[in-house]
Protein backbone atom coordinates (compact mmCIF):
# COMPACT_ATOMS: atom_id res chain seq x y z
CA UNK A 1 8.44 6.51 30.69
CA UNK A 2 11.51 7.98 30.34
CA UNK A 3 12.91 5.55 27.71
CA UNK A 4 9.78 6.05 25.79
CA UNK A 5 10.33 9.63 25.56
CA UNK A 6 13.92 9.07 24.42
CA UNK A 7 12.58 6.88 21.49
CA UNK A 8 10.30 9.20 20.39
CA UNK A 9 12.34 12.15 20.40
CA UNK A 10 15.09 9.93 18.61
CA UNK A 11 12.30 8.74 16.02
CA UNK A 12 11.71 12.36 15.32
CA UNK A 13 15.24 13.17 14.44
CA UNK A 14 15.17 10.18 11.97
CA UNK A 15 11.87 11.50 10.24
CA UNK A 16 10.87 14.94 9.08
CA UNK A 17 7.71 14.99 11.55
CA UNK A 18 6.22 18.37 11.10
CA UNK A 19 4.52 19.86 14.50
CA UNK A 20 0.74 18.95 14.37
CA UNK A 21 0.15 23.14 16.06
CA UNK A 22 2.04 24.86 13.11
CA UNK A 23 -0.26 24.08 10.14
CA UNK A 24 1.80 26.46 8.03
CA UNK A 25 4.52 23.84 8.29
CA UNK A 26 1.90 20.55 7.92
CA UNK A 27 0.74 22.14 4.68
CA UNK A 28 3.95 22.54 3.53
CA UNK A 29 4.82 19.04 3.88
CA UNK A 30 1.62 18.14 2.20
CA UNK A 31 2.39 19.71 -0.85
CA UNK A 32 5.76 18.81 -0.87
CA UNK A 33 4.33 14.98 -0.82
CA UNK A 34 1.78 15.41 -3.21
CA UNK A 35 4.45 17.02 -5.42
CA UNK A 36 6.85 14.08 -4.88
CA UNK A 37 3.91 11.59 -5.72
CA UNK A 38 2.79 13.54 -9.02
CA UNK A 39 6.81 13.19 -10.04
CA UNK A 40 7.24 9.43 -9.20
CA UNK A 41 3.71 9.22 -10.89
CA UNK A 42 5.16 10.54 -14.18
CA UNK A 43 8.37 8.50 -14.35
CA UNK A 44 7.94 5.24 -15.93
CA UNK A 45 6.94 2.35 -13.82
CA UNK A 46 9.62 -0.61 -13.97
CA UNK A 47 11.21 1.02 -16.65
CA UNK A 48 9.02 -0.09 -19.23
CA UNK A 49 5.76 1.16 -18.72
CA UNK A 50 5.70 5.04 -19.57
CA UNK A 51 3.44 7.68 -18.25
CA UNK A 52 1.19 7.79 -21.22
CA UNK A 53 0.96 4.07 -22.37
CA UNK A 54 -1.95 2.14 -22.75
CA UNK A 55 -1.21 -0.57 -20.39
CA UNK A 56 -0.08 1.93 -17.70
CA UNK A 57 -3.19 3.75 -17.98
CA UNK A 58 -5.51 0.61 -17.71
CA UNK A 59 -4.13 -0.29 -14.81
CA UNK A 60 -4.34 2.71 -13.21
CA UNK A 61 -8.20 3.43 -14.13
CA UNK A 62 -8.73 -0.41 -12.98
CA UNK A 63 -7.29 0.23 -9.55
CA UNK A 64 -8.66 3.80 -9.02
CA UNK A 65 -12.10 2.31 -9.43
CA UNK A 66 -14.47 2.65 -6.71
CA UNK A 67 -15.29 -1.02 -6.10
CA UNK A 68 -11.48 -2.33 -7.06
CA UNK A 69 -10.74 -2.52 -3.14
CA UNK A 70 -14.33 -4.13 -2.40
CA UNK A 71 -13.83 -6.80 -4.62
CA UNK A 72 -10.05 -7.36 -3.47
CA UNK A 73 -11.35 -7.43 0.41
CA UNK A 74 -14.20 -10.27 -1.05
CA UNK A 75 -11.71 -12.13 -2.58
CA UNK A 76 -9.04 -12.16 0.28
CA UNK A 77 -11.81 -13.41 2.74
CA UNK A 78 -12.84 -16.24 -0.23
CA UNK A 79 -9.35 -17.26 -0.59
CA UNK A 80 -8.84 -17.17 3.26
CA UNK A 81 -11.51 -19.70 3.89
CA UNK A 82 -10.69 -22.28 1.20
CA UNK A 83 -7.47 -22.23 3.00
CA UNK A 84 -8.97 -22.91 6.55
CA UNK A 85 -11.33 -25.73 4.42
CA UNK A 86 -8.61 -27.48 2.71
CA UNK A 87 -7.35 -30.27 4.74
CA UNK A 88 -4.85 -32.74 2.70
CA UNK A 89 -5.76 -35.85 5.38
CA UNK A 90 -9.20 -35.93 3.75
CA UNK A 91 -8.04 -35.73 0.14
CA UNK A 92 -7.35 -39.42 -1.09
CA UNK A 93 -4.65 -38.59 -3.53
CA UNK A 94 -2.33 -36.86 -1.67
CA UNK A 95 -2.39 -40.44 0.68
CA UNK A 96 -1.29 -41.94 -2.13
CA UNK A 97 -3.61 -44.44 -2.43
């Protein structure tokens, strides 16, 4: 238990954790977050794509639509079984024959 503690107390040292009973300091770090996010928003993604471009803007109303991550959960679960289906023993060309 002990050695769990340790880590813990060592993890907290490595991170700013802010102390879930002081909500003055929580909302702090909130905003300080958000703020960080809205700045790394701005900056121009790869170094090509700026702020304000068309293509940058596309993508970002594409994947802040409300059924984006539906359909990208459908189509994981799709993809995942056609790759428990496929079996290359039952598929005459890859025997070579």
């Amino acid at each position: 238990m002990d050695v769990i503690n340790k880590c813990l107390k060592r993890q907290e040292k490595l991170m700013f954790i802010p102390n879930v009973s002081d909500d003055i300091a929580t909302d702090e770090y909130e905003e300080m977050k958000r703020k960080q996010d809205a700045d790394r928003q701005k900056q121009p993604s790869l170094y090509i794509f700026s702020y304000t471009g068309h293509a940058r803007q596309y993508i970002m109303k594409t994947v802040n639509h409300r059924y984006f991550e539906t359909f990208m959960i459908i189509f994981i679960i799709i993809s995942t079984v056609q790759l428990a289906n496929d079996n290359p023993l039952l598929d005459s060309a890859s025997r070579g024959s």
